[in-house]
PDB file of N, CA and C in Angstrom:
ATOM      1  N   UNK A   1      -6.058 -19.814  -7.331  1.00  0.00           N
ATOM      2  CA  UNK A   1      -4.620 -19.876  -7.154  1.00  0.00           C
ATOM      3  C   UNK A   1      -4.275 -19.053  -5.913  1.00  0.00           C
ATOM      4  N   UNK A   2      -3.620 -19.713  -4.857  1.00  0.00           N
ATOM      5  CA  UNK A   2      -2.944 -18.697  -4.065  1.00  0.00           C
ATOM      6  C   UNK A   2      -1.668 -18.008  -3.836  1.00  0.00           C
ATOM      7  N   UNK A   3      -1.434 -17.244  -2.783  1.00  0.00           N
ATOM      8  CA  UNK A   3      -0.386 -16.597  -3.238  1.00  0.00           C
ATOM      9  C   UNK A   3       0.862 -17.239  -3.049  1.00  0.00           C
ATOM     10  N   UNK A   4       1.127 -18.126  -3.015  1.00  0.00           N
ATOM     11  CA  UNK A   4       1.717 -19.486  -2.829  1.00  0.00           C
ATOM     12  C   UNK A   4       2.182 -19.983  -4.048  1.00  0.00           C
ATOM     13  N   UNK A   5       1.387 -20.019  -4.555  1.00  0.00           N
ATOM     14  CA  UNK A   5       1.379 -20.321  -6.209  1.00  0.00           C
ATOM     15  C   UNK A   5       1.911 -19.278  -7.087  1.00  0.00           C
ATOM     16  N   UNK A   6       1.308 -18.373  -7.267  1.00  0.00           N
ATOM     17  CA  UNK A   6       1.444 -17.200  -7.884  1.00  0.00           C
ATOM     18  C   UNK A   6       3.209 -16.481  -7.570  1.00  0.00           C
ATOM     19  N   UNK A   7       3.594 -16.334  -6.017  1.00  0.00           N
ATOM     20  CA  UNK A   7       4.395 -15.583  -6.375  1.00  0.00           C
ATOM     21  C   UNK A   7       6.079 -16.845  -7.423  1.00  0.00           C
ATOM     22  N   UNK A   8       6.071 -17.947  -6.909  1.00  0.00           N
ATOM     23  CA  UNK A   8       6.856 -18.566  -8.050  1.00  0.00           C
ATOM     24  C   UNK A   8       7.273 -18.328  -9.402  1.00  0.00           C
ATOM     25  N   UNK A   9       5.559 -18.136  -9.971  1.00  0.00           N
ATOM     26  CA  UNK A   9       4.869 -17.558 -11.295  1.00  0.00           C
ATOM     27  C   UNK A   9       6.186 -16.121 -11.316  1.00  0.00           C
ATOM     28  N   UNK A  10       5.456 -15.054 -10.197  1.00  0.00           N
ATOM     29  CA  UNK A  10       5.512 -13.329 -10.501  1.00  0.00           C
ATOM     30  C   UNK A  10       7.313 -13.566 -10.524  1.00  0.00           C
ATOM     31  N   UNK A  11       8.104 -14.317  -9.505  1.00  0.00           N
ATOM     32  CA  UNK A  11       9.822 -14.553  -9.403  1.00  0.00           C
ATOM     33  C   UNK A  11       9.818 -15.137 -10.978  1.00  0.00           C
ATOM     34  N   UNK A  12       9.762 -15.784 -11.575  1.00  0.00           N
ATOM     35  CA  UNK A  12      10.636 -16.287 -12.093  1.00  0.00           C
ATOM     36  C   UNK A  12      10.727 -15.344 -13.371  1.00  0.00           C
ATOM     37  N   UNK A  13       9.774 -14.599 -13.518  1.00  0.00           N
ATOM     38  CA  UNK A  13       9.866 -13.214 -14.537  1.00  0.00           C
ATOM     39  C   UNK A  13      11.401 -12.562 -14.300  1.00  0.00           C
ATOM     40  N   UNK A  14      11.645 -12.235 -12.782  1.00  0.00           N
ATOM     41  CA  UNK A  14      13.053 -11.765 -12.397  1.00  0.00           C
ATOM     42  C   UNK A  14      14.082 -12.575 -12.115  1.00  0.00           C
ATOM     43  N   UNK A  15      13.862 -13.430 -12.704  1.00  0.00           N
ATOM     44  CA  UNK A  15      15.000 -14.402 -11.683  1.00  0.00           C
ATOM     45  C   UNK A  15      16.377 -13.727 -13.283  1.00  0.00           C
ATOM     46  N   UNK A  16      17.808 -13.925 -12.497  1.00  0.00           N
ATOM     47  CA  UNK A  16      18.864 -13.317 -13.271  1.00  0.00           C
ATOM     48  C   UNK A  16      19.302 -14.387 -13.608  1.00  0.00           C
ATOM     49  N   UNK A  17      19.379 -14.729 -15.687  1.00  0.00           N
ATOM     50  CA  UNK A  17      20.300 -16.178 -15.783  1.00  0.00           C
ATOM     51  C   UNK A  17      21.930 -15.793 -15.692  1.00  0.00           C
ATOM     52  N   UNK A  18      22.490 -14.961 -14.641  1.00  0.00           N
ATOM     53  CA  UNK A  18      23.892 -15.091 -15.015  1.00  0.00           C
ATOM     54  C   UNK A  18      24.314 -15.689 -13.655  1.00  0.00           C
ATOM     55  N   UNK A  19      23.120 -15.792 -13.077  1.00  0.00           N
ATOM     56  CA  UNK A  19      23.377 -16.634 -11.552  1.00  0.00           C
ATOM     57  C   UNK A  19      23.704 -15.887 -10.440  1.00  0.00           C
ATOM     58  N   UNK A  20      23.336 -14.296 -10.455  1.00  0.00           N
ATOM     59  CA  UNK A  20      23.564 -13.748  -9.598  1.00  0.00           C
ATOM     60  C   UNK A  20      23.137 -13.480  -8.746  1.00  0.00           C
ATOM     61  N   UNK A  21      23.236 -13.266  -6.947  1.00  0.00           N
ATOM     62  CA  UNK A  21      22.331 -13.365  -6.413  1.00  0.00           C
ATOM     63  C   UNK A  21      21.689 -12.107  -5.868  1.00  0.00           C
ATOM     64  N   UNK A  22      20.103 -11.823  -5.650  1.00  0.00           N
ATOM     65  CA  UNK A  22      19.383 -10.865  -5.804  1.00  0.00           C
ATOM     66  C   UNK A  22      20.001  -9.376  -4.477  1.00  0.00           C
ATOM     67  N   UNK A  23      19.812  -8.349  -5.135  1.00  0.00           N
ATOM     68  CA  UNK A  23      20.030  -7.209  -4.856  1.00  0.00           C
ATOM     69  C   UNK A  23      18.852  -7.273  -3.274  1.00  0.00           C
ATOM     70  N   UNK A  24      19.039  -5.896  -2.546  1.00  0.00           N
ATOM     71  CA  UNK A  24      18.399  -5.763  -1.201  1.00  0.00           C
ATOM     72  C   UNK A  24      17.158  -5.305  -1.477  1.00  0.00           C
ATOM     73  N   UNK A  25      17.232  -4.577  -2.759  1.00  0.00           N
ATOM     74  CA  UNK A  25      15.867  -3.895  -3.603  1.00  0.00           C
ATOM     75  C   UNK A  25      14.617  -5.122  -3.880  1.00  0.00           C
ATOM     76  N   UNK A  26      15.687  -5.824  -5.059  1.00  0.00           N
ATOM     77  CA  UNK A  26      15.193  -6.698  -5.494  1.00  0.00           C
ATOM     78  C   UNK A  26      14.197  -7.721  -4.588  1.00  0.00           C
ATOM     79  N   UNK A  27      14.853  -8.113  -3.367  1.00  0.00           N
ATOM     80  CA  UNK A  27      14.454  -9.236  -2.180  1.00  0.00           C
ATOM     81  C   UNK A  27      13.100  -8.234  -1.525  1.00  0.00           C
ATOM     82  N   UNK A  28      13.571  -7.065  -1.448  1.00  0.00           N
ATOM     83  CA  UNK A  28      12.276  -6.017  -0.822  1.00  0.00           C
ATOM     84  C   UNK A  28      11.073  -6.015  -1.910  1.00  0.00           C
ATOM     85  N   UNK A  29      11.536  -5.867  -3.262  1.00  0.00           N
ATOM     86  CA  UNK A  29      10.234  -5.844  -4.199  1.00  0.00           C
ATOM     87  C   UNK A  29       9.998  -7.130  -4.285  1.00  0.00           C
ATOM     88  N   UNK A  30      10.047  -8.475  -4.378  1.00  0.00           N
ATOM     89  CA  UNK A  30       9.786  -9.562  -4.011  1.00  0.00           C
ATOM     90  C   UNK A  30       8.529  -9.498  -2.819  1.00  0.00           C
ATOM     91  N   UNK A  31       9.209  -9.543  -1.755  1.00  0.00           N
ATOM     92  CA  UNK A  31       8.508  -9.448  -0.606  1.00  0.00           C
ATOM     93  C   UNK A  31       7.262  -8.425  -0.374  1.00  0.00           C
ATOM     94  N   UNK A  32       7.555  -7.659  -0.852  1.00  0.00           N
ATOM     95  CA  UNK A  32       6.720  -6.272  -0.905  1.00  0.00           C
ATOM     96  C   UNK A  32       5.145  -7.368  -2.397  1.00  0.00           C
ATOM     97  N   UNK A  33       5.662  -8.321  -3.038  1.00  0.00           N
ATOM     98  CA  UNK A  33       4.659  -8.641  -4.265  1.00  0.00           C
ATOM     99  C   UNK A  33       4.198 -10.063  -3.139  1.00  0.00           C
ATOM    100  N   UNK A  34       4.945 -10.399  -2.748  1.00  0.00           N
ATOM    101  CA  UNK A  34       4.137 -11.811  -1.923  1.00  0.00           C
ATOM    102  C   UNK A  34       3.300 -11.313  -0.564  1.00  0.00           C
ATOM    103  N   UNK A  35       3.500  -9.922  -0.358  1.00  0.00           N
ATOM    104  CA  UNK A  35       2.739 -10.035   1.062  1.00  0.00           C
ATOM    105  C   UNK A  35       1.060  -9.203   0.405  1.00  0.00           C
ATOM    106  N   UNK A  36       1.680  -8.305  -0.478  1.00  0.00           N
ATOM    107  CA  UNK A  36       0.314  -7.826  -0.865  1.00  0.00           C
ATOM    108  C   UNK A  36      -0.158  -8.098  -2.279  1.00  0.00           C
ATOM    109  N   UNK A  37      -0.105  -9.322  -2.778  1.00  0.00           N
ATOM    110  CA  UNK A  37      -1.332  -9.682  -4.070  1.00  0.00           C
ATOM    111  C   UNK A  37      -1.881 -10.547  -2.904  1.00  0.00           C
ATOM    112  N   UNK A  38      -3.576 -10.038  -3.678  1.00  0.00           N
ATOM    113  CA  UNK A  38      -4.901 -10.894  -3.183  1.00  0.00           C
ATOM    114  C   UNK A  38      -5.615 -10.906  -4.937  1.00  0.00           C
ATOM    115  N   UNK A  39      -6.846 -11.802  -4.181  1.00  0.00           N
ATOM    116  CA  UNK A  39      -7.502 -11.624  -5.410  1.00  0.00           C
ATOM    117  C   UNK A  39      -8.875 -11.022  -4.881  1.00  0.00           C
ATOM    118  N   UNK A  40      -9.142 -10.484  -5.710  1.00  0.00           N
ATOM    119  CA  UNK A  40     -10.503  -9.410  -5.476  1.00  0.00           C
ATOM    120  C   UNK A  40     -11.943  -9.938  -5.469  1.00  0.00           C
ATOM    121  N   UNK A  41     -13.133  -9.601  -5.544  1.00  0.00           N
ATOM    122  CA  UNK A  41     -14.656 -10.005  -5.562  1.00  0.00           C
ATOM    123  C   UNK A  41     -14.480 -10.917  -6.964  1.00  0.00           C
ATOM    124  N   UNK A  42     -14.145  -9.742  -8.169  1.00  0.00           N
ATOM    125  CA  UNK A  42     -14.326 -10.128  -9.374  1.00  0.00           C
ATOM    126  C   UNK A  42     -13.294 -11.241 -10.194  1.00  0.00           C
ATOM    127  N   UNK A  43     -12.721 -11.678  -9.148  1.00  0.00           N
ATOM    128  CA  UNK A  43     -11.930 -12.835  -9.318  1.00  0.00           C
ATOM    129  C   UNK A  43     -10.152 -12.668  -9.943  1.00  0.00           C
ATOM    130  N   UNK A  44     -10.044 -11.160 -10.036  1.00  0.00           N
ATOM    131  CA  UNK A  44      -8.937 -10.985 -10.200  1.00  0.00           C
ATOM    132  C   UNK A  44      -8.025 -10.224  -9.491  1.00  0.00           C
ATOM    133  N   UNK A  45      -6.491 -10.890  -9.909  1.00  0.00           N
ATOM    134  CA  UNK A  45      -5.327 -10.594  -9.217  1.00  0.00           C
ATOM    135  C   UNK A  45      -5.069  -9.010  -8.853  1.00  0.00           C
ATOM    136  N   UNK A  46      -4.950  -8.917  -7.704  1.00  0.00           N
ATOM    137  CA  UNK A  46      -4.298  -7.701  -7.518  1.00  0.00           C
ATOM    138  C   UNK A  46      -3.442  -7.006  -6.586  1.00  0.00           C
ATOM    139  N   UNK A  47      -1.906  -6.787  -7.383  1.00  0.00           N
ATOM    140  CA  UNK A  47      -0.734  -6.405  -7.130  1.00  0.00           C
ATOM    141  C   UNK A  47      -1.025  -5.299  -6.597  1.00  0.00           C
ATOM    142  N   UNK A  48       0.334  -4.823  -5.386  1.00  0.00           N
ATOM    143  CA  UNK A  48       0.427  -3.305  -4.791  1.00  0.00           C
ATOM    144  C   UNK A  48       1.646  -2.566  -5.631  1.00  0.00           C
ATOM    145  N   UNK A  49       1.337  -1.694  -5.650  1.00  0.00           N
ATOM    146  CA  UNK A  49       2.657  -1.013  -6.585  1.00  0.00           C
ATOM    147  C   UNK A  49       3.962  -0.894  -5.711  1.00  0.00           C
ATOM    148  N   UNK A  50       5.141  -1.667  -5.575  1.00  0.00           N
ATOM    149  CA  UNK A  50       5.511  -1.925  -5.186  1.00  0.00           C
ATOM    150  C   UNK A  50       7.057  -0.641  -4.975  1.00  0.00           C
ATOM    151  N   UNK A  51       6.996   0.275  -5.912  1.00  0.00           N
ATOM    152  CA  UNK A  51       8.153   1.286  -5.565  1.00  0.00           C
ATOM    153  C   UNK A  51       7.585   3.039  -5.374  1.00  0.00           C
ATOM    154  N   UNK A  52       6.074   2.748  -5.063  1.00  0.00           N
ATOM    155  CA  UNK A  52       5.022   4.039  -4.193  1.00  0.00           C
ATOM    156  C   UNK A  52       5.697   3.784  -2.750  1.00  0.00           C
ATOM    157  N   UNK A  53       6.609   5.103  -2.443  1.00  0.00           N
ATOM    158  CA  UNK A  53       6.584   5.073  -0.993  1.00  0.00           C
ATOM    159  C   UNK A  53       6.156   5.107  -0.239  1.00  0.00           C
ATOM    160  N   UNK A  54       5.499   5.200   1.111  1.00  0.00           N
ATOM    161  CA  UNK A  54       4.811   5.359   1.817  1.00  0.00           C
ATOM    162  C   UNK A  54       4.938   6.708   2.344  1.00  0.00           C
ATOM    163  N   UNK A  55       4.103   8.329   2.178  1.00  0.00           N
ATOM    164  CA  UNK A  55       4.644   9.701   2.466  1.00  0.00           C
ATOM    165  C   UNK A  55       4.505   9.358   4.119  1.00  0.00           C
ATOM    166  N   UNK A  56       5.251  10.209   4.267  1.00  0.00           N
ATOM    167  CA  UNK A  56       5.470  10.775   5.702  1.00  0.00           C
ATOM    168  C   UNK A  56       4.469  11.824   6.168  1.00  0.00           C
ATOM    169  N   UNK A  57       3.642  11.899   6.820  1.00  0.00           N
ATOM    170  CA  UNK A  57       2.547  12.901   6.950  1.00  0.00           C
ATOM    171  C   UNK A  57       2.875  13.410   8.405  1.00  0.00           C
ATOM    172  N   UNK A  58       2.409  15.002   8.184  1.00  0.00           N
ATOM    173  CA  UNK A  58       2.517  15.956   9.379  1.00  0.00           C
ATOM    174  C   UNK A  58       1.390  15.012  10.476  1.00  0.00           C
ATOM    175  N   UNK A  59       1.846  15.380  11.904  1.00  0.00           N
ATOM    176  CA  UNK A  59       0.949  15.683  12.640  1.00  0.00           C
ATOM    177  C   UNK A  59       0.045  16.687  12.833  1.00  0.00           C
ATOM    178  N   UNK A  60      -1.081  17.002  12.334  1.00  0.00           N
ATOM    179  CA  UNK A  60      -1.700  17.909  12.021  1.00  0.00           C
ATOM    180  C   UNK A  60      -2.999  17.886  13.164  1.00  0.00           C
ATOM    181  N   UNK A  61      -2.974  17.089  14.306  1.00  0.00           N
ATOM    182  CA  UNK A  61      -4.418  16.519  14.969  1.00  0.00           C
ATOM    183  C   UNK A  61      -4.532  17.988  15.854  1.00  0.00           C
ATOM    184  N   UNK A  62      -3.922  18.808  15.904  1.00  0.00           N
ATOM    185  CA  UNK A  62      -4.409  20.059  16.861  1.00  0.00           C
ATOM    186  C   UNK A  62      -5.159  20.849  15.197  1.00  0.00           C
ATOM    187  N   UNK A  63      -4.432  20.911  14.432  1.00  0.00           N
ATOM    188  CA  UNK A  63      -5.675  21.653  13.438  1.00  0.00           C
ATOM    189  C   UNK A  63      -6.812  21.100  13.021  1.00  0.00           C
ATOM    190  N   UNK A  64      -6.471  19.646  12.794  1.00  0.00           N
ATOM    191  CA  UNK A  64      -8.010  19.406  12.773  1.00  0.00           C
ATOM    192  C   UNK A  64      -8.522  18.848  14.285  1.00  0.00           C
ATOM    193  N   UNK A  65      -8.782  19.494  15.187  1.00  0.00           N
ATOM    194  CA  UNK A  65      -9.610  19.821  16.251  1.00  0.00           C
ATOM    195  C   UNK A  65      -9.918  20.768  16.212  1.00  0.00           C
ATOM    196  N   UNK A  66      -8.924  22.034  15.912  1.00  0.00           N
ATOM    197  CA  UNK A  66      -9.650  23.425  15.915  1.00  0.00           C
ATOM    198  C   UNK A  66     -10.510  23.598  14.653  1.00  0.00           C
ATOM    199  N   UNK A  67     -10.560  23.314  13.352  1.00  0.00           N
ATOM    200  CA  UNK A  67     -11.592  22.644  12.876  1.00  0.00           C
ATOM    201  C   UNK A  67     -12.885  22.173  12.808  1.00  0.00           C
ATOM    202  N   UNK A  68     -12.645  21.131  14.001  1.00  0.00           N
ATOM    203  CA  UNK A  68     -13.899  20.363  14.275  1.00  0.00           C
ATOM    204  C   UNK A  68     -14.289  21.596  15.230  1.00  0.00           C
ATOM    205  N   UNK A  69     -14.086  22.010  16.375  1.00  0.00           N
ATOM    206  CA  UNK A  69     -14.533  22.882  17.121  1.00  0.00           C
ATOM    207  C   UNK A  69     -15.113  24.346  16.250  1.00  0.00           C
ATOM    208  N   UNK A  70     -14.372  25.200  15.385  1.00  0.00           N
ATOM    209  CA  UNK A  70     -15.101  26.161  14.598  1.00  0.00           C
ATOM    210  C   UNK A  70     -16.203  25.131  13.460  1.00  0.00           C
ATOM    211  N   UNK A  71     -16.254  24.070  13.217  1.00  0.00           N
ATOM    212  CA  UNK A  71     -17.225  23.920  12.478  1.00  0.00           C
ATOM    213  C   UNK A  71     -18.750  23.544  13.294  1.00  0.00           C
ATOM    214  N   UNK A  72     -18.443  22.934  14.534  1.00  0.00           N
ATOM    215  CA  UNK A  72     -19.680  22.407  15.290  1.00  0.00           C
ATOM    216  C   UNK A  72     -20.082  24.007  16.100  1.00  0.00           C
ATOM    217  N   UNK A  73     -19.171  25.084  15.980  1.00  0.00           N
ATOM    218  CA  UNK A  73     -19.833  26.527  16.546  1.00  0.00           C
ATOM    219  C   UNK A  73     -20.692  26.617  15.520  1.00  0.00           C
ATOM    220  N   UNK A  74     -20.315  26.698  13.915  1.00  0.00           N
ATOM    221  CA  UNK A  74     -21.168  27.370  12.642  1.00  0.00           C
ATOM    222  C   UNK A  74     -22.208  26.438  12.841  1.00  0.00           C
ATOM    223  N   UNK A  75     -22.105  25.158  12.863  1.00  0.00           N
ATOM    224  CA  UNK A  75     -23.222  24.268  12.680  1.00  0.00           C
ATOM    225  C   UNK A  75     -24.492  24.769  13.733  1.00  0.00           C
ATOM    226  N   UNK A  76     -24.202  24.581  15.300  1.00  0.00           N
ATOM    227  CA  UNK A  76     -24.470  25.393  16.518  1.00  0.00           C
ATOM    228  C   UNK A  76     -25.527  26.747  15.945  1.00  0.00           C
ATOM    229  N   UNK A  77     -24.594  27.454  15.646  1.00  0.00           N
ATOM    230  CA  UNK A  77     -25.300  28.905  15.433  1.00  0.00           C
ATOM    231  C   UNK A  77     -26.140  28.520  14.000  1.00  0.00           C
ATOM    232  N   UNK A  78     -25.462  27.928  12.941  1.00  0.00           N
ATOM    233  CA  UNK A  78     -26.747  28.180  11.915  1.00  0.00           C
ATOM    234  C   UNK A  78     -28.450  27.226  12.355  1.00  0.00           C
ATOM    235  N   UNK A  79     -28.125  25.883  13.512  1.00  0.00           N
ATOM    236  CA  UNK A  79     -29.425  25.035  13.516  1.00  0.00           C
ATOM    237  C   UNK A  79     -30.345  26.364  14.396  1.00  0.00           C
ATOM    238  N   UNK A  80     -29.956  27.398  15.129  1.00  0.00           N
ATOM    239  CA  UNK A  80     -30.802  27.774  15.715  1.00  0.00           C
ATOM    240  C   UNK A  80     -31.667  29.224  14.899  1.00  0.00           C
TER     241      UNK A  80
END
């Protein structure tokens, strides 16, 4: 089945019978379920969790260089 198929299936679980039409959330969690189900090795479906935000992460690339640089000194000094 592709995802073609399937998301029809995953909508019509939400679809609203009072005829109303879908929220900005709603159209985003939609979209957010049709772009990422695949199906896996073992032949099954698999959904992304669809209201996990995506964190915001520091730029942190000057600490890990100084890092890499004190660890390749220890490495350095302990091979000899």
């Amino acid at each position: 089945m592709t995802n073609g198929k399937l998301f029809p299936l995953v909508e019509q679980d939400f679809e609203d019978p009072g005829g109303k039409s879908m929220s900005q959330q709603d159209l985003k969690f939609l979209e957010i379920l049709n772009d990422g189900i695949f199906k896996d090795e073992d032949g099954s479906y698999v959904m992304p969790l669809p209201f996990k935000s995506t964190p915001i992460l520091p730029n942190n690339r000057h600490q890990a260089e100084q890092r890499l640089q004190l660890l390749r000194k220890k490495l350095q000094k302990d091979s000899v």
